[in-house]
N, C-alpha and C. Protein backbone atom coordinates (compact mmCIF):
# COMPACT_ATOMS: atom_id res chain seq x y z
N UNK A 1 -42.87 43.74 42.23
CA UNK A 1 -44.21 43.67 42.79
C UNK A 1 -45.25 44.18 41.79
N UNK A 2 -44.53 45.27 41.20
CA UNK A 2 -46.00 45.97 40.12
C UNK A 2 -46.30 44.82 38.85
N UNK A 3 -44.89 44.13 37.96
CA UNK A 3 -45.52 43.13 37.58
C UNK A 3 -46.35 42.05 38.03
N UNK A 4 -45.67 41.47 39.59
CA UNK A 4 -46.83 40.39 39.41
C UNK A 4 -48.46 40.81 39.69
N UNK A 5 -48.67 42.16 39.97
CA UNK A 5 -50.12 42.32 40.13
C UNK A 5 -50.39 42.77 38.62
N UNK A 6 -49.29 43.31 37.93
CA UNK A 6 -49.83 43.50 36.52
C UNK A 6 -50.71 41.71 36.15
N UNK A 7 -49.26 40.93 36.04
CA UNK A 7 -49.71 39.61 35.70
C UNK A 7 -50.99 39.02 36.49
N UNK A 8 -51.28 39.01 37.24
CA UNK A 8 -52.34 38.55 37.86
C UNK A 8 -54.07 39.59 37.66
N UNK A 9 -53.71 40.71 37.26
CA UNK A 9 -54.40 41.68 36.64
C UNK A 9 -55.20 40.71 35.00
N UNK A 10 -53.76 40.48 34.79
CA UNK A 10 -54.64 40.24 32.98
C UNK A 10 -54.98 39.17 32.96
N UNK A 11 -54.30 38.22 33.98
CA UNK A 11 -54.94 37.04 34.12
C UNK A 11 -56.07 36.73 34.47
N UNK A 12 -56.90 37.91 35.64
CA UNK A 12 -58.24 37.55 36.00
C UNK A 12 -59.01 37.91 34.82
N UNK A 13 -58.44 39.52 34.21
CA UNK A 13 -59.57 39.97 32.77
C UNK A 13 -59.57 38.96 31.99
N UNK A 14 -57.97 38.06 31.40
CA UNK A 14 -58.31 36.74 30.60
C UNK A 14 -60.02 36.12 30.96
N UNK A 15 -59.77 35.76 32.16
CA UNK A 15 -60.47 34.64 32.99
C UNK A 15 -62.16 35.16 32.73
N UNK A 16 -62.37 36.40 33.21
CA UNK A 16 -63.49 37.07 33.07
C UNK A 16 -63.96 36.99 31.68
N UNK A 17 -63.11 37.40 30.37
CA UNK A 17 -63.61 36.98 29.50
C UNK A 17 -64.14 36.02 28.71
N UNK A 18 -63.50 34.87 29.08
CA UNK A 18 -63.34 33.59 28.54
C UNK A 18 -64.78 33.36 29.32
N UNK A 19 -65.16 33.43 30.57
CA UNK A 19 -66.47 33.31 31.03
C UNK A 19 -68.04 33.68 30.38
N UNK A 20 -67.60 34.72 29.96
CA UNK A 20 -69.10 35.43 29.35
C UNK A 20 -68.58 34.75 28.13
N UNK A 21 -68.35 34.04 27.42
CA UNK A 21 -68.28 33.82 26.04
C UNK A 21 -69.29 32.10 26.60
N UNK A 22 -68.85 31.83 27.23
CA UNK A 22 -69.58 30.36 27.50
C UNK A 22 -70.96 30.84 28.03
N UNK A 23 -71.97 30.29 26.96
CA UNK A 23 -73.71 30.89 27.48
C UNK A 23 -74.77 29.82 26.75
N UNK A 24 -75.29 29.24 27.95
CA UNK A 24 -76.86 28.28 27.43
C UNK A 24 -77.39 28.85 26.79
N UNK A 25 -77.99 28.30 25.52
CA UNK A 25 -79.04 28.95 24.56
C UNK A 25 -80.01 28.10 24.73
N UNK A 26 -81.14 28.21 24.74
CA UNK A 26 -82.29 27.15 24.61
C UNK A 26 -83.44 27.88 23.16
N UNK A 27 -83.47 26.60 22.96
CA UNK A 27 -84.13 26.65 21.28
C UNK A 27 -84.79 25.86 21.03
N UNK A 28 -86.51 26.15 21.31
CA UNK A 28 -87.56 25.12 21.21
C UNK A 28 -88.13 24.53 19.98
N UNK A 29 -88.66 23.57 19.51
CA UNK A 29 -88.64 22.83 18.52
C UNK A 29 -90.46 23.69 17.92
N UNK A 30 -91.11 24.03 19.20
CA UNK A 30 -92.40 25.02 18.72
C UNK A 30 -92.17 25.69 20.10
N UNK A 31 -93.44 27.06 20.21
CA UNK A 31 -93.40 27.45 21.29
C UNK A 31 -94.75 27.76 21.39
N UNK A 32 -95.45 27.07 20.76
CA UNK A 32 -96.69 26.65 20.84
C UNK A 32 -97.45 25.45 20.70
N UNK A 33 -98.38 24.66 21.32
CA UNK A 33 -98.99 23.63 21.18
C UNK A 33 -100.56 23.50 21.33
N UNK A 34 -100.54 23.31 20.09
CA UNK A 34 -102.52 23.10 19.59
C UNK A 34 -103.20 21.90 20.04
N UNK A 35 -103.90 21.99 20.87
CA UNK A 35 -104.58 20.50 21.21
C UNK A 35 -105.71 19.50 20.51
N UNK A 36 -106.01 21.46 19.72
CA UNK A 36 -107.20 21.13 18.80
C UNK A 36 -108.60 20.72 19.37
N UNK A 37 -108.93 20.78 19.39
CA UNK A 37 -110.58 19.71 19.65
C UNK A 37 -110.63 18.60 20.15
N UNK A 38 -110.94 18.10 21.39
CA UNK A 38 -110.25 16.98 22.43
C UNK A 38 -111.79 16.88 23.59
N UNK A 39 -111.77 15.55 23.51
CA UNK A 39 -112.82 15.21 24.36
C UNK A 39 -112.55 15.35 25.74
N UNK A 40 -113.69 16.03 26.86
CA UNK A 40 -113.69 16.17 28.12
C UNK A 40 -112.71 14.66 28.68
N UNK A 41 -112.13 14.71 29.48
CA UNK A 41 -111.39 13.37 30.47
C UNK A 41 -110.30 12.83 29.63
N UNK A 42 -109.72 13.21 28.17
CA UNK A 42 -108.71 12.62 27.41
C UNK A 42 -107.38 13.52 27.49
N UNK A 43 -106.48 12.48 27.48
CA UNK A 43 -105.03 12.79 28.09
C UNK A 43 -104.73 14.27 27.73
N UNK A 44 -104.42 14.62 28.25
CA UNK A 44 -104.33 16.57 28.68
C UNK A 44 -102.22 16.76 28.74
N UNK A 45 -101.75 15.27 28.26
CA UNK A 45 -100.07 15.95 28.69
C UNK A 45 -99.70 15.87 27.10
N UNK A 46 -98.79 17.28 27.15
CA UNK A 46 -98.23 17.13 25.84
C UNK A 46 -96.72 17.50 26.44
N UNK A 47 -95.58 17.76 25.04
CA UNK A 47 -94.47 17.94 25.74
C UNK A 47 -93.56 19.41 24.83
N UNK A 48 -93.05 20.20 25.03
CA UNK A 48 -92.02 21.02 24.71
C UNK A 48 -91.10 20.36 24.26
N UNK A 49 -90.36 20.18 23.41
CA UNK A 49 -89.05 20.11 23.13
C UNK A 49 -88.59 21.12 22.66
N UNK A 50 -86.50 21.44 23.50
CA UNK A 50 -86.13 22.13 23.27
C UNK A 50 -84.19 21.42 23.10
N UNK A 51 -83.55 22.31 22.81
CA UNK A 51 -81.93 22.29 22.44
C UNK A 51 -81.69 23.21 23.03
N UNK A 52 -80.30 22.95 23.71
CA UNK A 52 -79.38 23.42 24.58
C UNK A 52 -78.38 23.76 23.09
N UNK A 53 -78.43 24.96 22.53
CA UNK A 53 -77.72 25.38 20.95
C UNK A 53 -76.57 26.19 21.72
N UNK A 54 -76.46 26.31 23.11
CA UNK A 54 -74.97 27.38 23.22
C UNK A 54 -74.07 26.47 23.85
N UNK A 55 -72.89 26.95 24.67
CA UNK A 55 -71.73 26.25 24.93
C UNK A 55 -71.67 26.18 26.28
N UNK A 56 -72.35 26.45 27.18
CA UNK A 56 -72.49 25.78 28.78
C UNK A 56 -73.55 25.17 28.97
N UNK A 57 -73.75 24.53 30.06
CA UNK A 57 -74.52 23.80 30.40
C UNK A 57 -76.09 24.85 30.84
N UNK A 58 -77.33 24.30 30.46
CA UNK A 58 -78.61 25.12 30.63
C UNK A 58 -78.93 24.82 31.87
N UNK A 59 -79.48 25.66 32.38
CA UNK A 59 -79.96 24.95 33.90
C UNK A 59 -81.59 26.13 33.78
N UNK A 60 -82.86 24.69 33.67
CA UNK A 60 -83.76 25.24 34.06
C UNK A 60 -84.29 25.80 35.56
N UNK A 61 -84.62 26.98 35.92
CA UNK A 61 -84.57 27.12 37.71
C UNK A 61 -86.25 27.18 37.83
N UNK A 62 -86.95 27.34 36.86
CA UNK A 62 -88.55 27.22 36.99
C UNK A 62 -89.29 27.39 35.94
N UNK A 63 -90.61 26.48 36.09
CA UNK A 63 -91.63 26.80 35.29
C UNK A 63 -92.76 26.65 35.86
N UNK A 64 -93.67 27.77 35.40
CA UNK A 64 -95.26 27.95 35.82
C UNK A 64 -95.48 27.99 34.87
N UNK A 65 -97.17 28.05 35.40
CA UNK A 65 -98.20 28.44 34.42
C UNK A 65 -99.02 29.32 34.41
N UNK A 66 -99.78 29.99 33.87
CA UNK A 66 -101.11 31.04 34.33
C UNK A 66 -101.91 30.42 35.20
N UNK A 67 -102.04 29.25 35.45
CA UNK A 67 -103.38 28.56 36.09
C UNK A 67 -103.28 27.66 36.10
N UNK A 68 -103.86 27.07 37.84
CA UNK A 68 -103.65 25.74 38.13
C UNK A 68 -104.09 24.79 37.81
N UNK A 69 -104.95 25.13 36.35
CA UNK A 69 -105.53 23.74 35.32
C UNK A 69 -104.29 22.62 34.45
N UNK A 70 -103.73 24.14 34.47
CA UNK A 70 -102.15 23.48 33.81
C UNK A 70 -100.77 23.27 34.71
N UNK A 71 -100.37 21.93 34.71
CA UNK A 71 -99.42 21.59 35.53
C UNK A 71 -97.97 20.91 35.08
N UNK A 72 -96.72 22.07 35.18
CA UNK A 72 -95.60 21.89 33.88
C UNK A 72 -94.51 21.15 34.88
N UNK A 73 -93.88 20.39 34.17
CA UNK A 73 -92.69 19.45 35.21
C UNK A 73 -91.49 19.85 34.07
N UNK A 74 -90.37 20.43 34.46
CA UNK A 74 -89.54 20.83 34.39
C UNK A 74 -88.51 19.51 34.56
N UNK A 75 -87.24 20.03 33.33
CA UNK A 75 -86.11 18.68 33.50
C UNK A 75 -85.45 18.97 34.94
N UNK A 76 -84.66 17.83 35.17
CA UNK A 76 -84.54 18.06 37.28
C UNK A 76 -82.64 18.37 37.26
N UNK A 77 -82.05 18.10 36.10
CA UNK A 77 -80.39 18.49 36.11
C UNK A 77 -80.34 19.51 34.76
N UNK A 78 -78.99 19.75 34.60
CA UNK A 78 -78.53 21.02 33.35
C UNK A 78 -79.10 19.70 32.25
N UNK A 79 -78.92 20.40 31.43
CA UNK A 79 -79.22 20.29 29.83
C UNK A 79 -77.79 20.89 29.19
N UNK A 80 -76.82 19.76 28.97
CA UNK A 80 -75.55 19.86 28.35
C UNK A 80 -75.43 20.61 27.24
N UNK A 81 -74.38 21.26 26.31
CA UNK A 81 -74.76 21.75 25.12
C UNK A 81 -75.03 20.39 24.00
N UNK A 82 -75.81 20.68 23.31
CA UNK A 82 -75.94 20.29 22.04
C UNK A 82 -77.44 19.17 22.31
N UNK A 83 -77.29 19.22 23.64
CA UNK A 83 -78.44 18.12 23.47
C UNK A 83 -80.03 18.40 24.27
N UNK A 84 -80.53 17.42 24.24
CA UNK A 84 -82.12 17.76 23.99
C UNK A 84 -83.18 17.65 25.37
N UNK A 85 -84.13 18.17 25.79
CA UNK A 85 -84.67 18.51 27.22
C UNK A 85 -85.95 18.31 26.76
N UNK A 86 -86.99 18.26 27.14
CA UNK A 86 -88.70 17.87 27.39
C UNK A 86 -89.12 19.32 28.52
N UNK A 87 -90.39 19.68 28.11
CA UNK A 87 -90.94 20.20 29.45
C UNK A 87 -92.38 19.65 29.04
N UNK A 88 -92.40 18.53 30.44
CA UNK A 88 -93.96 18.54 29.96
C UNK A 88 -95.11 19.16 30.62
N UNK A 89 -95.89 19.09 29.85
CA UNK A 89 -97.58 20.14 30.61
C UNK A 89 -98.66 18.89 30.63
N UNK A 90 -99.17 19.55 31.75
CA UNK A 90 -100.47 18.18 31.54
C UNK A 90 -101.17 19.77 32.11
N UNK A 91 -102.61 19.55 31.00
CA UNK A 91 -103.59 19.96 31.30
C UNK A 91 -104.95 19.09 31.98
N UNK A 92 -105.60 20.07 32.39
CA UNK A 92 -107.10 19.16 33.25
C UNK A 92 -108.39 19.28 32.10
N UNK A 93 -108.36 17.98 31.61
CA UNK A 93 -109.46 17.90 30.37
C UNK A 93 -110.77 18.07 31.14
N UNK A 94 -111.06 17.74 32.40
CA UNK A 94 -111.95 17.77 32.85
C UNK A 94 -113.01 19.17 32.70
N UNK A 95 -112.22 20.09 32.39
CA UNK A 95 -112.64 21.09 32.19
C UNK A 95 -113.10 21.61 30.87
N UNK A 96 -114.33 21.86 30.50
CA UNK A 96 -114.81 21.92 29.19
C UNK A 96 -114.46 23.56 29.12
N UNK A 97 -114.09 23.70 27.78
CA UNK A 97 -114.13 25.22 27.61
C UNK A 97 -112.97 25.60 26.92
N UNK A 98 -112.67 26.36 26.30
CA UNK A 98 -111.49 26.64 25.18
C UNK A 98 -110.00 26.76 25.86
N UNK A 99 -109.17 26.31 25.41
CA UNK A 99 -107.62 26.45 26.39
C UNK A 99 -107.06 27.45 25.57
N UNK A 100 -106.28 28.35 26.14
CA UNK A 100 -105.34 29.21 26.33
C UNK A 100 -104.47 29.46 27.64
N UNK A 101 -103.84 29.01 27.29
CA UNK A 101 -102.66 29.68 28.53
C UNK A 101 -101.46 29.47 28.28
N UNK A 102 -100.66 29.98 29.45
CA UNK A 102 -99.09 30.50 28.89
C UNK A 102 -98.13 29.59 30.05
N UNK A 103 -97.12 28.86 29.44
CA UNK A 103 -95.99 28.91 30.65
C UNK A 103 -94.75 28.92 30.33
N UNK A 104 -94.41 29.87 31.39
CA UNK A 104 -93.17 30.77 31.50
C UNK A 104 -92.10 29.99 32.07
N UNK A 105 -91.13 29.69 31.35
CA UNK A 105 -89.77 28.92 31.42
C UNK A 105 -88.52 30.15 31.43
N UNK A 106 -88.11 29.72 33.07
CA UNK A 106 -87.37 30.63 33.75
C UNK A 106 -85.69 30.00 33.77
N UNK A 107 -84.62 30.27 32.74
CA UNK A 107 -83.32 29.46 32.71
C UNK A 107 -82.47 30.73 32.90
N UNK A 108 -80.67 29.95 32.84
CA UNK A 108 -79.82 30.50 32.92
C UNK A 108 -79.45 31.10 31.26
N UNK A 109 -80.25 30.93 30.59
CA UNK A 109 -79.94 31.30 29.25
C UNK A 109 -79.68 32.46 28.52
N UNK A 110 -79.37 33.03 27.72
CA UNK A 110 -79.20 34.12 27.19
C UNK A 110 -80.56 35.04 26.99
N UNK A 111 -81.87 34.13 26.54
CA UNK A 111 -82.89 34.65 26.73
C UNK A 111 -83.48 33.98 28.30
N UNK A 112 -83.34 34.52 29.33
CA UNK A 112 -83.60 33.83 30.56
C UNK A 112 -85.46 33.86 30.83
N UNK A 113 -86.25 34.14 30.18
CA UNK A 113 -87.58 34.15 30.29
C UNK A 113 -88.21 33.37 28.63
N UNK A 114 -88.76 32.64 28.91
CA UNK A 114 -89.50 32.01 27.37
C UNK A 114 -90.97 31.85 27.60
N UNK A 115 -92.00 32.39 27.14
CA UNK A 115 -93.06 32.10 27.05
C UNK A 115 -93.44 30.89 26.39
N UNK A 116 -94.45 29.99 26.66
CA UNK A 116 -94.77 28.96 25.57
C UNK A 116 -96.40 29.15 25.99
N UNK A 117 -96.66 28.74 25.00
CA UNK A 117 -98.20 28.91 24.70
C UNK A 117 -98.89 27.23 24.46
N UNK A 118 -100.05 27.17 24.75
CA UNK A 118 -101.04 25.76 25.12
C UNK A 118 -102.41 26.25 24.49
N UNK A 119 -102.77 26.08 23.71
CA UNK A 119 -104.24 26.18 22.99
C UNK A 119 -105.08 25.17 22.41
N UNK A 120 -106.11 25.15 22.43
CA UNK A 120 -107.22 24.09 22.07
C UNK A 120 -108.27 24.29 22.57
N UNK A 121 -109.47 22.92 22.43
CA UNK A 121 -111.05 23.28 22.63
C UNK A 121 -110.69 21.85 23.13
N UNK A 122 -111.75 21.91 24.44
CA UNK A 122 -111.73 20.80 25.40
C UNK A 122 -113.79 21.00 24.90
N UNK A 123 -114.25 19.27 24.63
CA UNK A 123 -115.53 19.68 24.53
C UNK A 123 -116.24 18.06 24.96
N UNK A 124 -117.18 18.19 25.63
CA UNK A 124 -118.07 17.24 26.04
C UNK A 124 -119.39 16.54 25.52
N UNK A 125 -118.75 15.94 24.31
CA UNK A 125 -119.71 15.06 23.60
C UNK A 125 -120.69 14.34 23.86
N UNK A 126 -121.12 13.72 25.01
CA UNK A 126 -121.79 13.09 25.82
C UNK A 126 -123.06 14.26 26.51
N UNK A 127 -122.78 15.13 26.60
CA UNK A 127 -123.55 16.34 27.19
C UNK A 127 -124.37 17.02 25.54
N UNK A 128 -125.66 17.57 25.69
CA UNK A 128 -126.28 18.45 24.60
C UNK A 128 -126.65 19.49 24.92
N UNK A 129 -126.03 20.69 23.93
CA UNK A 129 -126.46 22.17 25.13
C UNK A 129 -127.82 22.38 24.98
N UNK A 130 -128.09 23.55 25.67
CA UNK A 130 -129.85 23.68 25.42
C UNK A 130 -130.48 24.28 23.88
N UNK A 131 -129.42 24.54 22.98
CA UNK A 131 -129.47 25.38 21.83
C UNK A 131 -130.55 24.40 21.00
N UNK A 132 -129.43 22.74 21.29
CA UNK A 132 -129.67 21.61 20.44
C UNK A 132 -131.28 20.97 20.88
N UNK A 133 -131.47 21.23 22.30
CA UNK A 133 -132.48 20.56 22.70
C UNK A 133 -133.38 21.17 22.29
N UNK A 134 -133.68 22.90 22.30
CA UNK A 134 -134.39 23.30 21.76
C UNK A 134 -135.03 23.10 20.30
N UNK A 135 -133.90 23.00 19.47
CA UNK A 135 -133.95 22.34 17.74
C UNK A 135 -135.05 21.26 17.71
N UNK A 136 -134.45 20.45 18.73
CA UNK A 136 -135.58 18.75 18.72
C UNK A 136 -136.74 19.17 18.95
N UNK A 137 -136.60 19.88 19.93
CA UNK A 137 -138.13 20.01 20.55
C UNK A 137 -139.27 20.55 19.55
N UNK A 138 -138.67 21.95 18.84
CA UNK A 138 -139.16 22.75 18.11
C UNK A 138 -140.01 21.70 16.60
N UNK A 139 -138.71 21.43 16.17
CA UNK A 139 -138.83 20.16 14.88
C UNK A 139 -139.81 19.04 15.09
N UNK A 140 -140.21 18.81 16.15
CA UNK A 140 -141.29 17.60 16.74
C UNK A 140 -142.53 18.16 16.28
């Protein structure tokens, strides 16, 4: 009796170990994206790419954002090892004014929290601030 609980003993520690050795890595291609200087109402989606670099399967469980200007769609099954996942963001161009913000990609991974970052200048060409109107006026 004491062997077979010995044997069944080392068999679960086998088992336990062999487990933690298998772990999703995710490894983004940037973890930042510049939009640069972009006209008010022009396409606002860009995309993350990332690699599944460890030996189980990744499973994204969420992503937000700081703010509901920015809206991130997450892949919908695991991300196998070795191969490649999208997260895309669509921002609201509608909104003039400098972008910054952050979204937080929540996995089963070894690093289970990833920040990614979204920056640029959203600006409305069609509009003249009062700085400019003043210039004309003055110069007349």
């Amino acid at each position: 009796m004491k062997k077979i609980i010995t044997v069944l003993f080392i068999t679960l520690v086998s088992f336990a170990v062999n487990a933690q050795d298998k772990v999703a890595k995710i490894e983004f291609k940037t973890e930042t994206i510049d939009y640069g200087t972009i006209e008010k109402g022009s396409n606002g989606v860009r995309v993350f790419e990332f690699t599944n670099t460890g030996n189980a399967p990744l499973i994204i469980s969420q992503v937000t954002s700081s703010c509901g200007c920015t809206i991130p769609k997450k892949p919908e099954g695991p991300i196998l090892p070795g191969k490649t996942g999208v997260i895309e963001v669509k921002y609201d161009t509608n909104r003039v004014n400098p972008i910054r913000k952050t979204v937080t990609v929540i996995s089963n991974a070894d690093t289970p929290t990833v920040a990614l970052k979204i920056k640029g200048d959203v600006v409305d060409t069609k509009s003249t601030n009062v700085l400019e109107k003043t210039k004309s006026v003055v110069q007349k």
